[in-house]
PDB file of N, CA and C in Angstrom:
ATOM      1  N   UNK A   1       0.850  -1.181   0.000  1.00  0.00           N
ATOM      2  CA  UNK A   1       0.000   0.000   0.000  1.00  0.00           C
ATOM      3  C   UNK A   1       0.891   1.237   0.000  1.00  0.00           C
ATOM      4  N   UNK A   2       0.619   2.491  -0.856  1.00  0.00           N
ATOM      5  CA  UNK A   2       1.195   3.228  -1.039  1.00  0.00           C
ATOM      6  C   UNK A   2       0.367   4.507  -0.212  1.00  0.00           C
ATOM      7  N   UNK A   3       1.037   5.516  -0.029  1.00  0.00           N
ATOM      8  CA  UNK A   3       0.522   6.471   1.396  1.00  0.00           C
ATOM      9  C   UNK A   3       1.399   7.736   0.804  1.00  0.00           C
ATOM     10  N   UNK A   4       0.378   8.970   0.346  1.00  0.00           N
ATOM     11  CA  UNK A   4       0.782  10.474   0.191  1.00  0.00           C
ATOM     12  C   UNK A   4       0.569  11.137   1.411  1.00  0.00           C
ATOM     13  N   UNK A   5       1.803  11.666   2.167  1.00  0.00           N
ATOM     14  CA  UNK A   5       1.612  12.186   3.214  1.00  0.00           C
ATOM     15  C   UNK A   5       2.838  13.628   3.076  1.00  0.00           C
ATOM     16  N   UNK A   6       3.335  14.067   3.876  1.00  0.00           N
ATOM     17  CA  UNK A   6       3.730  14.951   3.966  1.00  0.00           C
ATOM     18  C   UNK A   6       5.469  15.437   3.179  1.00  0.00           C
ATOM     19  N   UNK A   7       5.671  13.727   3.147  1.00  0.00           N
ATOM     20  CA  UNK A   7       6.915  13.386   2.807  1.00  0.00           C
ATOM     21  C   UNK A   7       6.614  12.894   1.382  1.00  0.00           C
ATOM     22  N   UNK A   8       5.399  13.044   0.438  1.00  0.00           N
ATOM     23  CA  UNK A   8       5.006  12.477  -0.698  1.00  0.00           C
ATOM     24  C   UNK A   8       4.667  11.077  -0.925  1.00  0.00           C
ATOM     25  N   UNK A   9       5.280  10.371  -1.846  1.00  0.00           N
ATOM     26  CA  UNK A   9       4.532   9.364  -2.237  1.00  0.00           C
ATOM     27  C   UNK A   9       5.489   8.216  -1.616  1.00  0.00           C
ATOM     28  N   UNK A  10       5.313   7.346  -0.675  1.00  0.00           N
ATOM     29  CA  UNK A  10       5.852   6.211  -0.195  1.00  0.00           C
ATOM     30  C   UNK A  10       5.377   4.979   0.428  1.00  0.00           C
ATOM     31  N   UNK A  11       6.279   4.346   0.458  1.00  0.00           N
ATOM     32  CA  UNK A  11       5.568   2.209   1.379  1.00  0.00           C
ATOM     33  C   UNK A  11       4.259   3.103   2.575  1.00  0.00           C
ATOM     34  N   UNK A  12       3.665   2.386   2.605  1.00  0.00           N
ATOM     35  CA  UNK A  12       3.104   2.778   4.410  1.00  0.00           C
ATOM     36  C   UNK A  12       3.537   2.189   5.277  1.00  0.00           C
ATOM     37  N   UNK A  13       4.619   1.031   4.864  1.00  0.00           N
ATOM     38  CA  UNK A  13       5.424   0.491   5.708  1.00  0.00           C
ATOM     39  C   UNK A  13       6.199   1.473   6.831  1.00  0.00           C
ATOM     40  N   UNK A  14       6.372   2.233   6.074  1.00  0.00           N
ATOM     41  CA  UNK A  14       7.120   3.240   6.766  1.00  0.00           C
ATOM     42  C   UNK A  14       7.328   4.684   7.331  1.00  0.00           C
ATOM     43  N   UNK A  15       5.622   4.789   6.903  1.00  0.00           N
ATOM     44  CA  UNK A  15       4.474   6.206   7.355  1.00  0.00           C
ATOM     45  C   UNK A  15       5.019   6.183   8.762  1.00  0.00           C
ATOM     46  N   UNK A  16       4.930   7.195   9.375  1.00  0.00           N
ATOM     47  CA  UNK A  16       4.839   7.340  11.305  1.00  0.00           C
ATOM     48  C   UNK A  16       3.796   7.150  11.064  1.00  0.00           C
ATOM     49  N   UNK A  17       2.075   7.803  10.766  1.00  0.00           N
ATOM     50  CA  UNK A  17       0.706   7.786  11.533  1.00  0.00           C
ATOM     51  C   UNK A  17       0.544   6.379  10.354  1.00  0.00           C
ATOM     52  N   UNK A  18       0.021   5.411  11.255  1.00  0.00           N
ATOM     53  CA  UNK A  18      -0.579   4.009  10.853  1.00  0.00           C
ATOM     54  C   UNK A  18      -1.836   4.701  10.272  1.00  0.00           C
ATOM     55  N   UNK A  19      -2.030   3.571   9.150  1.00  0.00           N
ATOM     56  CA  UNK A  19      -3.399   3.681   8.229  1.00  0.00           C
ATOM     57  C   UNK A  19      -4.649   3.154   9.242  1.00  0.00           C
ATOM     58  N   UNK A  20      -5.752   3.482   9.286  1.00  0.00           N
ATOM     59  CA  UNK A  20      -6.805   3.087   9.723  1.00  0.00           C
ATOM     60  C   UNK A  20      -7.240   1.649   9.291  1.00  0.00           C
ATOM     61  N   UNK A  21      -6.431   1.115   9.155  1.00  0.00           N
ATOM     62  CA  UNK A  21      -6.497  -0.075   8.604  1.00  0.00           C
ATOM     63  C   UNK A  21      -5.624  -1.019   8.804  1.00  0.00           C
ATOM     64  N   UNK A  22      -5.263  -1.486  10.021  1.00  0.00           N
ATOM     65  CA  UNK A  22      -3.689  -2.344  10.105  1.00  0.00           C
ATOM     66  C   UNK A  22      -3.573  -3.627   9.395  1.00  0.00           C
ATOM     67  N   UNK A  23      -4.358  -4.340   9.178  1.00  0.00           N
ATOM     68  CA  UNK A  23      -4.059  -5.790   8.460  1.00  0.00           C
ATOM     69  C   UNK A  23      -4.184  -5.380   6.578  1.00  0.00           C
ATOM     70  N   UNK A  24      -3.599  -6.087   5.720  1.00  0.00           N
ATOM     71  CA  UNK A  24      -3.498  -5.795   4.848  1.00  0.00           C
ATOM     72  C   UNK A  24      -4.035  -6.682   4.101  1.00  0.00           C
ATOM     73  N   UNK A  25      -5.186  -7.132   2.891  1.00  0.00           N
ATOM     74  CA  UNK A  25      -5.861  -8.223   2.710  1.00  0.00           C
ATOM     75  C   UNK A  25      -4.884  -8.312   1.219  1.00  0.00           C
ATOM     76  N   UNK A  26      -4.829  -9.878   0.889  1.00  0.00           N
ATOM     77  CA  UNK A  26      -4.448  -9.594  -0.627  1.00  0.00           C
ATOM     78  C   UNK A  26      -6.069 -10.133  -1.622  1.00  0.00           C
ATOM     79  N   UNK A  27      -6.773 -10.274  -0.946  1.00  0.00           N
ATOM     80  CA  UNK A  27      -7.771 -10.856  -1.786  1.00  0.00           C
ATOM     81  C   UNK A  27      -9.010 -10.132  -1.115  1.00  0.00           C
ATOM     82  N   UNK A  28     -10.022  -9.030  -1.382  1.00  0.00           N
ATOM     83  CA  UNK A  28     -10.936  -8.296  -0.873  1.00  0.00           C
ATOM     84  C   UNK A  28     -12.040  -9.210  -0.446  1.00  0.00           C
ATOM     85  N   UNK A  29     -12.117 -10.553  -1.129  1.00  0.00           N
ATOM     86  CA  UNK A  29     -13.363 -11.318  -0.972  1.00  0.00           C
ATOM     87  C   UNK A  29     -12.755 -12.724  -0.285  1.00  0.00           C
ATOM     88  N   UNK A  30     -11.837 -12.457   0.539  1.00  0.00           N
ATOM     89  CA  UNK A  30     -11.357 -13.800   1.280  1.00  0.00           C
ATOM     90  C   UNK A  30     -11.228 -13.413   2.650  1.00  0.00           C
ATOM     91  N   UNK A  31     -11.113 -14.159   3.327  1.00  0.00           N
ATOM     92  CA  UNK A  31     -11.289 -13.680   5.111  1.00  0.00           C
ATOM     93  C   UNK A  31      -9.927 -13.794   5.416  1.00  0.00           C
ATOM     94  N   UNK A  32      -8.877 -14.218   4.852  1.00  0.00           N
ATOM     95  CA  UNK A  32      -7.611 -14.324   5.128  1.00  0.00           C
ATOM     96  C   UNK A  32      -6.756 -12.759   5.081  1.00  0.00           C
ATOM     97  N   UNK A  33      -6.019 -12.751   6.279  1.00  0.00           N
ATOM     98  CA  UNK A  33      -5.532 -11.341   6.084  1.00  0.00           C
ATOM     99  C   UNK A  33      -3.295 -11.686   6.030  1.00  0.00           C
ATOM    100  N   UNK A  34      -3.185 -10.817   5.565  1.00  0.00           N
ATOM    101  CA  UNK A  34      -1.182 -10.745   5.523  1.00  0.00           C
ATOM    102  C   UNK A  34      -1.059 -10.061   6.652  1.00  0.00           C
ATOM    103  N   UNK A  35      -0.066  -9.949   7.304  1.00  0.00           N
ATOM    104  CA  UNK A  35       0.575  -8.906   8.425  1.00  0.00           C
ATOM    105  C   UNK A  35       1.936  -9.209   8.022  1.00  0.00           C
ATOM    106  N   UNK A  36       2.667  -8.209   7.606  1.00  0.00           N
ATOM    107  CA  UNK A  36       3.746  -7.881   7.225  1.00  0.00           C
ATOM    108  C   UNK A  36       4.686  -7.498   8.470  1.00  0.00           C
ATOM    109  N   UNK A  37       6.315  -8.268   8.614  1.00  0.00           N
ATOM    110  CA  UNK A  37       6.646  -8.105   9.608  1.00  0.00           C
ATOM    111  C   UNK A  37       7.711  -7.043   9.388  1.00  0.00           C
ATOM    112  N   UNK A  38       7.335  -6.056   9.748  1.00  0.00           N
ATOM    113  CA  UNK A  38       7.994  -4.693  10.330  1.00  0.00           C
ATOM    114  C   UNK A  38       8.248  -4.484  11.545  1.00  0.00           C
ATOM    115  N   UNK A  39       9.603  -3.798  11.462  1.00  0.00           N
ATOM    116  CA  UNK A  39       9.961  -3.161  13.361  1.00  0.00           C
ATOM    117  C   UNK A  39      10.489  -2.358  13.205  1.00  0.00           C
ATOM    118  N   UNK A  40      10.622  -1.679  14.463  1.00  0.00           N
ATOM    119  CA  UNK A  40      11.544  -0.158  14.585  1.00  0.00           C
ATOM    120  C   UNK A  40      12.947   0.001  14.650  1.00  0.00           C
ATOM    121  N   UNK A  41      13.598   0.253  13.546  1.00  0.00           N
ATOM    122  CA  UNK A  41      14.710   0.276  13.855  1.00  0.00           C
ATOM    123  C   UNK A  41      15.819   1.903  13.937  1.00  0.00           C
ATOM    124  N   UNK A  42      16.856   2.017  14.872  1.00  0.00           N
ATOM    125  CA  UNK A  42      17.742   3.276  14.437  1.00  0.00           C
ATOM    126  C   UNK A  42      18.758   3.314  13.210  1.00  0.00           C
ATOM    127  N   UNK A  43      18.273   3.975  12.447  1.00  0.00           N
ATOM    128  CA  UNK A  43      19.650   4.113  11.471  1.00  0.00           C
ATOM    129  C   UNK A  43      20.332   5.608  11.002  1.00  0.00           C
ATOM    130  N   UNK A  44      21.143   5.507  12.349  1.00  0.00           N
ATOM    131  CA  UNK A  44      22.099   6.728  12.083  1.00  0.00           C
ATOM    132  C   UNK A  44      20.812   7.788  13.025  1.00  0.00           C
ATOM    133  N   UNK A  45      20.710   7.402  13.840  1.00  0.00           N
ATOM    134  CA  UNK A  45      20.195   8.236  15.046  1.00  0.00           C
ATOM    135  C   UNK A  45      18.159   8.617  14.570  1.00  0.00           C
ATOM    136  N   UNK A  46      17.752   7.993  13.843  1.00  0.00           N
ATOM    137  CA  UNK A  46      16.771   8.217  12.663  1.00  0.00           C
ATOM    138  C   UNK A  46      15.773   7.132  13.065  1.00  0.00           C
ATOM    139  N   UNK A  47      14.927   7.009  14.216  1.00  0.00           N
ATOM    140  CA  UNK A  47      13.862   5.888  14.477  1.00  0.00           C
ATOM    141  C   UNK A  47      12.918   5.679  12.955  1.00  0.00           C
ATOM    142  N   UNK A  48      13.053   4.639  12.455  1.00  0.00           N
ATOM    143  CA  UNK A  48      12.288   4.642  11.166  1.00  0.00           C
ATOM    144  C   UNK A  48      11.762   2.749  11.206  1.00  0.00           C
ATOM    145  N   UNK A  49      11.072   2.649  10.371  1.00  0.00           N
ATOM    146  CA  UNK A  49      10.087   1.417  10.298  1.00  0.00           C
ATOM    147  C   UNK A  49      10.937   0.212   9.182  1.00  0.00           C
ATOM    148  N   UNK A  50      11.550  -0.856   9.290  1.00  0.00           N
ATOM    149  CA  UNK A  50      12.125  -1.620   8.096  1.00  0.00           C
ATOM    150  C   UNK A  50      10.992  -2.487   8.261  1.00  0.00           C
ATOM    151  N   UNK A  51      10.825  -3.266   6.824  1.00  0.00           N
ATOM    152  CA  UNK A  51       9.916  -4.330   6.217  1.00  0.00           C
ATOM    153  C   UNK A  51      11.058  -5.329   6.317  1.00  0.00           C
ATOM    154  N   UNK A  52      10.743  -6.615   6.808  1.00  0.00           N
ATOM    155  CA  UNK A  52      11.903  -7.685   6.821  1.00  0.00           C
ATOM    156  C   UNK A  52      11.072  -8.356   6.353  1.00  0.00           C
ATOM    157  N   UNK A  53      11.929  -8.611   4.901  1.00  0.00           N
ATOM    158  CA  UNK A  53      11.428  -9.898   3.395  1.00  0.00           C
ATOM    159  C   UNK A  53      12.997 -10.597   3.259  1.00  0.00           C
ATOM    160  N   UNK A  54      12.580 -12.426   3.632  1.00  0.00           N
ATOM    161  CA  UNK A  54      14.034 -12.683   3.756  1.00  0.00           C
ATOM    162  C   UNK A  54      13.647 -13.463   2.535  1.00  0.00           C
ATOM    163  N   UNK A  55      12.933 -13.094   1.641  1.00  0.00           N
ATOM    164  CA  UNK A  55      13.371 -13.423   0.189  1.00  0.00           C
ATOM    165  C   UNK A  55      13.545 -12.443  -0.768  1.00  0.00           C
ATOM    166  N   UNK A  56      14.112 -11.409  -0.118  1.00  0.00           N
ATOM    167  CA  UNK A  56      14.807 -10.100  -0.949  1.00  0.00           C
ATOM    168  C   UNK A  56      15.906 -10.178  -1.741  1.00  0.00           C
ATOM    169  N   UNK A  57      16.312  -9.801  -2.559  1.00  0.00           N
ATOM    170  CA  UNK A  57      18.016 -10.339  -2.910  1.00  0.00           C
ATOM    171  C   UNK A  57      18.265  -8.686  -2.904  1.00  0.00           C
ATOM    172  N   UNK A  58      18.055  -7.350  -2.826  1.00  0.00           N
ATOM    173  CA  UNK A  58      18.602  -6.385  -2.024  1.00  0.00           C
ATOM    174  C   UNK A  58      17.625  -5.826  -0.898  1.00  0.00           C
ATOM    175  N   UNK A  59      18.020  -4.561  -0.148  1.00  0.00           N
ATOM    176  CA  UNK A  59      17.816  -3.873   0.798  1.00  0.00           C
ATOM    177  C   UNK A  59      16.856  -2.584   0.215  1.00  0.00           C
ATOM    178  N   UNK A  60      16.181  -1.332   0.345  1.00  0.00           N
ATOM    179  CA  UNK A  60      15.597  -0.239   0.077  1.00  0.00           C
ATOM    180  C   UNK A  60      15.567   0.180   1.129  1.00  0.00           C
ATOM    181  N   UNK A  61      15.885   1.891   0.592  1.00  0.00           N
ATOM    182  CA  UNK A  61      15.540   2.997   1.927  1.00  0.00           C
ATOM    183  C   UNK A  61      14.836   4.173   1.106  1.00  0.00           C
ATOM    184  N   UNK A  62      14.112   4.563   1.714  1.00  0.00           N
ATOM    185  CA  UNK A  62      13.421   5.563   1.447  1.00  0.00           C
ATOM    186  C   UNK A  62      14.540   7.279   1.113  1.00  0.00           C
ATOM    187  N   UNK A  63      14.293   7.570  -0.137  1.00  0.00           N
ATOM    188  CA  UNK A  63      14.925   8.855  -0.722  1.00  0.00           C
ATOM    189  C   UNK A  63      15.290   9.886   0.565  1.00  0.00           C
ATOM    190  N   UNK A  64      13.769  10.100   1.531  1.00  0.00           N
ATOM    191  CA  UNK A  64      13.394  11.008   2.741  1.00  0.00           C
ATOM    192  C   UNK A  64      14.918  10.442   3.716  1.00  0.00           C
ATOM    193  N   UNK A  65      14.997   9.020   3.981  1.00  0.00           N
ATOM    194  CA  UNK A  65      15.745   8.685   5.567  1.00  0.00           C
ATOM    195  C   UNK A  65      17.141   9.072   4.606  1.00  0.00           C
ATOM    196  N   UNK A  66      17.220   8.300   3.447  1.00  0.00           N
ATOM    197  CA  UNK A  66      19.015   8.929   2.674  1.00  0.00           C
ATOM    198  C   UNK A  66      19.671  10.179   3.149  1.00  0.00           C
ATOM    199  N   UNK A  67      18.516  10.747   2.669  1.00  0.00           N
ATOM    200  CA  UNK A  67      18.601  12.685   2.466  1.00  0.00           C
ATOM    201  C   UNK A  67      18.477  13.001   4.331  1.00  0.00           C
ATOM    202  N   UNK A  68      17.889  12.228   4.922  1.00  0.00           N
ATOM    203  CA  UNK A  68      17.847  12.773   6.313  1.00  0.00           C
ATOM    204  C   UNK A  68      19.602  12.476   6.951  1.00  0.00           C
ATOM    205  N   UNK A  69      19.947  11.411   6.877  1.00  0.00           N
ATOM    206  CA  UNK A  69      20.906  11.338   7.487  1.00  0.00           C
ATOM    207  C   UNK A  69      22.258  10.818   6.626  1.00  0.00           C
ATOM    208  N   UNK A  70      21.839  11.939   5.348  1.00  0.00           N
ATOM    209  CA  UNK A  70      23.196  12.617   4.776  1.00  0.00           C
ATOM    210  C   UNK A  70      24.281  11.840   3.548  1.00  0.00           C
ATOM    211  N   UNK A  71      23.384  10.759   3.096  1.00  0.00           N
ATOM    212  CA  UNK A  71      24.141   9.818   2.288  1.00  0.00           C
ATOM    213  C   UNK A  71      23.906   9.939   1.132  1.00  0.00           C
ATOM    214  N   UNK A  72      24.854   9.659   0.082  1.00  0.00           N
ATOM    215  CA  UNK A  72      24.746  10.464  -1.103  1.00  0.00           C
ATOM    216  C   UNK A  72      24.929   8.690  -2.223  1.00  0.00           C
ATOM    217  N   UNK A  73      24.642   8.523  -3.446  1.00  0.00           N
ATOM    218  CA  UNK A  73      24.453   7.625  -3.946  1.00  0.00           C
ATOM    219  C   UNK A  73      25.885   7.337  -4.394  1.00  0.00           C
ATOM    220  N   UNK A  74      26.222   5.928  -4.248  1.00  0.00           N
ATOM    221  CA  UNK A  74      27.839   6.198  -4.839  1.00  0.00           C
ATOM    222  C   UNK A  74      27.441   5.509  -6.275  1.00  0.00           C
ATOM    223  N   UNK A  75      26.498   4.968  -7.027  1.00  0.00           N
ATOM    224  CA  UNK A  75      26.039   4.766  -8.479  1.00  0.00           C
ATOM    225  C   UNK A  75      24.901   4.807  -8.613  1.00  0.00           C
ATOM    226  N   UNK A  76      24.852   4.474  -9.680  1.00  0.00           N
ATOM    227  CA  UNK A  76      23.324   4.270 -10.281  1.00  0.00           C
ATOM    228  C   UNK A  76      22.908   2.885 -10.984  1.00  0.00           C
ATOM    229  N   UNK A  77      21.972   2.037 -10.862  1.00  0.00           N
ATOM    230  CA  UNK A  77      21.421   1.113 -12.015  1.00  0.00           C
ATOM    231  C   UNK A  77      20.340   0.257 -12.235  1.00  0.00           C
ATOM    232  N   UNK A  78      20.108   0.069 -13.446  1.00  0.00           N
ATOM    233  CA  UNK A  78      18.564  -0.294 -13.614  1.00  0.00           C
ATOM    234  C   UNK A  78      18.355  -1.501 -12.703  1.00  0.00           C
ATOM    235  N   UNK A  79      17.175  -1.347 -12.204  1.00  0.00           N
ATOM    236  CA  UNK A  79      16.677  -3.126 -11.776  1.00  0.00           C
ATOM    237  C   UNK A  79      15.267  -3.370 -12.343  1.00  0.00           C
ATOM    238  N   UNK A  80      15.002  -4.645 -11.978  1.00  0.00           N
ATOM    239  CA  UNK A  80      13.775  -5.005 -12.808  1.00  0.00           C
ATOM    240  C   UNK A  80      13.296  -5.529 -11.222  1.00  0.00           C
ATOM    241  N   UNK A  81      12.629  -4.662 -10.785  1.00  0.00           N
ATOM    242  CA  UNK A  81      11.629  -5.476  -9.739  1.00  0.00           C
ATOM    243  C   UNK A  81      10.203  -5.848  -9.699  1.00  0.00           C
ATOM    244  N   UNK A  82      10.704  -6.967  -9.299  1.00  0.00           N
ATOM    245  CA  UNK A  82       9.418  -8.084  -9.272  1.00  0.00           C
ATOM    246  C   UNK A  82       8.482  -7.913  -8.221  1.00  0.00           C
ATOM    247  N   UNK A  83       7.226  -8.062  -8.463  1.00  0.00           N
ATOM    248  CA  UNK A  83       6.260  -7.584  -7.391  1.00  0.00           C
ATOM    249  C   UNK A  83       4.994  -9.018  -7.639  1.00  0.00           C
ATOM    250  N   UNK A  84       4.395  -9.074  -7.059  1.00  0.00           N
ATOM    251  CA  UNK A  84       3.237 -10.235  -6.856  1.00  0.00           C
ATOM    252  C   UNK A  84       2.481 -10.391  -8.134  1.00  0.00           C
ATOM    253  N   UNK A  85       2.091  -9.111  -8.561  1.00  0.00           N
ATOM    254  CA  UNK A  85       1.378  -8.940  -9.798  1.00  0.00           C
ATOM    255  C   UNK A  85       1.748  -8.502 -11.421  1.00  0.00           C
ATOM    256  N   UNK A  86       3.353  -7.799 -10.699  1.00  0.00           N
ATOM    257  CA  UNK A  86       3.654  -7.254 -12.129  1.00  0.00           C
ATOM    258  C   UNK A  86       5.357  -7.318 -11.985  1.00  0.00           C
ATOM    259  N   UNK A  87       5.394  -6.795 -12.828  1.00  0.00           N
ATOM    260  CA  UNK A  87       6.893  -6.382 -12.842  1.00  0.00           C
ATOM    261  C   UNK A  87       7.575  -4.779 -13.290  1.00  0.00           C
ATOM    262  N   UNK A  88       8.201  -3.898 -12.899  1.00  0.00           N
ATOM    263  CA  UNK A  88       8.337  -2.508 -13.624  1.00  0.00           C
ATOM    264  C   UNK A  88      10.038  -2.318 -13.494  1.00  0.00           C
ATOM    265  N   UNK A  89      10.993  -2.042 -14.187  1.00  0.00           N
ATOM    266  CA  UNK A  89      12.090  -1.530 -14.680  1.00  0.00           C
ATOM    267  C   UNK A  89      12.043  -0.335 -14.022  1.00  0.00           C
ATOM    268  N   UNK A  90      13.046   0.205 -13.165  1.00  0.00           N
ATOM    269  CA  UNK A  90      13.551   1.327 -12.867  1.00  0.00           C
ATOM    270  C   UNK A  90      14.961   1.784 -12.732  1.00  0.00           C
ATOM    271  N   UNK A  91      15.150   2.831 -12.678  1.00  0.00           N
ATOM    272  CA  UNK A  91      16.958   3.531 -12.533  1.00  0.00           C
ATOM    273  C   UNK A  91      16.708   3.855 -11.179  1.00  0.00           C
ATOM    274  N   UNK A  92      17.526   3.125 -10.028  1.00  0.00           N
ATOM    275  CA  UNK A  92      17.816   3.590  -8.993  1.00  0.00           C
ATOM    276  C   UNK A  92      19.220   4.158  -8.548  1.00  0.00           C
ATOM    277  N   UNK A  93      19.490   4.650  -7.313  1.00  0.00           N
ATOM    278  CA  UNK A  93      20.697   4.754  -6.734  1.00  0.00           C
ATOM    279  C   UNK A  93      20.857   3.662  -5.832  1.00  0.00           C
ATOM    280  N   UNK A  94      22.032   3.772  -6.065  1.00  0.00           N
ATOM    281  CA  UNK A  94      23.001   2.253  -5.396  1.00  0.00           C
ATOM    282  C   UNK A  94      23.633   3.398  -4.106  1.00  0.00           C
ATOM    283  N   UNK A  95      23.715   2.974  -2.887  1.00  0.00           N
ATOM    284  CA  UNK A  95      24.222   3.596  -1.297  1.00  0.00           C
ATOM    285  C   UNK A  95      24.864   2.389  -0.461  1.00  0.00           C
ATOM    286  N   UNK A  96      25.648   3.001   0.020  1.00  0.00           N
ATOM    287  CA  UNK A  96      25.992   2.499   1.049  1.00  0.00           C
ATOM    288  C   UNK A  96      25.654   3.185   2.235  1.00  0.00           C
ATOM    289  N   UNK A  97      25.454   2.103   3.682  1.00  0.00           N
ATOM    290  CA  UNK A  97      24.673   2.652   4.875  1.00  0.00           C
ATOM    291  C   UNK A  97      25.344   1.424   5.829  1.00  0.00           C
ATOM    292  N   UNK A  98      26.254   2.260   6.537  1.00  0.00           N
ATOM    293  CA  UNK A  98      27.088   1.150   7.736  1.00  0.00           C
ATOM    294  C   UNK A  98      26.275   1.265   8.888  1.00  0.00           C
TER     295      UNK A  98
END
């Protein structure tokens, strides 16, 4: 689920004010619900929300936490990420974050 808030367009994974809606359904007409496991973590003094998917083959941070605590992209390159339903090609920045 995607969430326009003050910081623009991002995960709601990682909104501060929770959606009025905490469980996340993938099917509107099934009683089965997902709960996505998120926790709070510090990075670089920065309380912020990570999504832990341990079938990721990389990491994402939000443009907002980069720019908050000062890290600059050391490249750039396309990926093709895969999503449940589709797939979309993008140019990202490549970071490092110790």
């Amino acid at each position: 689920a995607q969430n326009f808030g003050v910081y623009g367009k991002h995960h709601s994974s990682i909104c501060e004010k929770p959606l009025k809606e905490n469980l996340i359904t993938t099917n509107q007409g099934n009683e089965q619900h997902v709960v996505y496991p998120v926790v709070v973590v510090d990075v670089h003094g920065v309380k912020c929300r990570a999504l832990l998917d341990s079938g990721s083959g990389s990491s994402y941070a939000s443009a907002v936490l980069l720019k908050t605590i000062g890290v600059k992209p050391i490249s750039s390159e396309t990926r093709q990420i895969e999503m449940m339903l589709s797939t979309t090609t993008r140019r990202m920045d490549v970071c490092t974050v110790n």
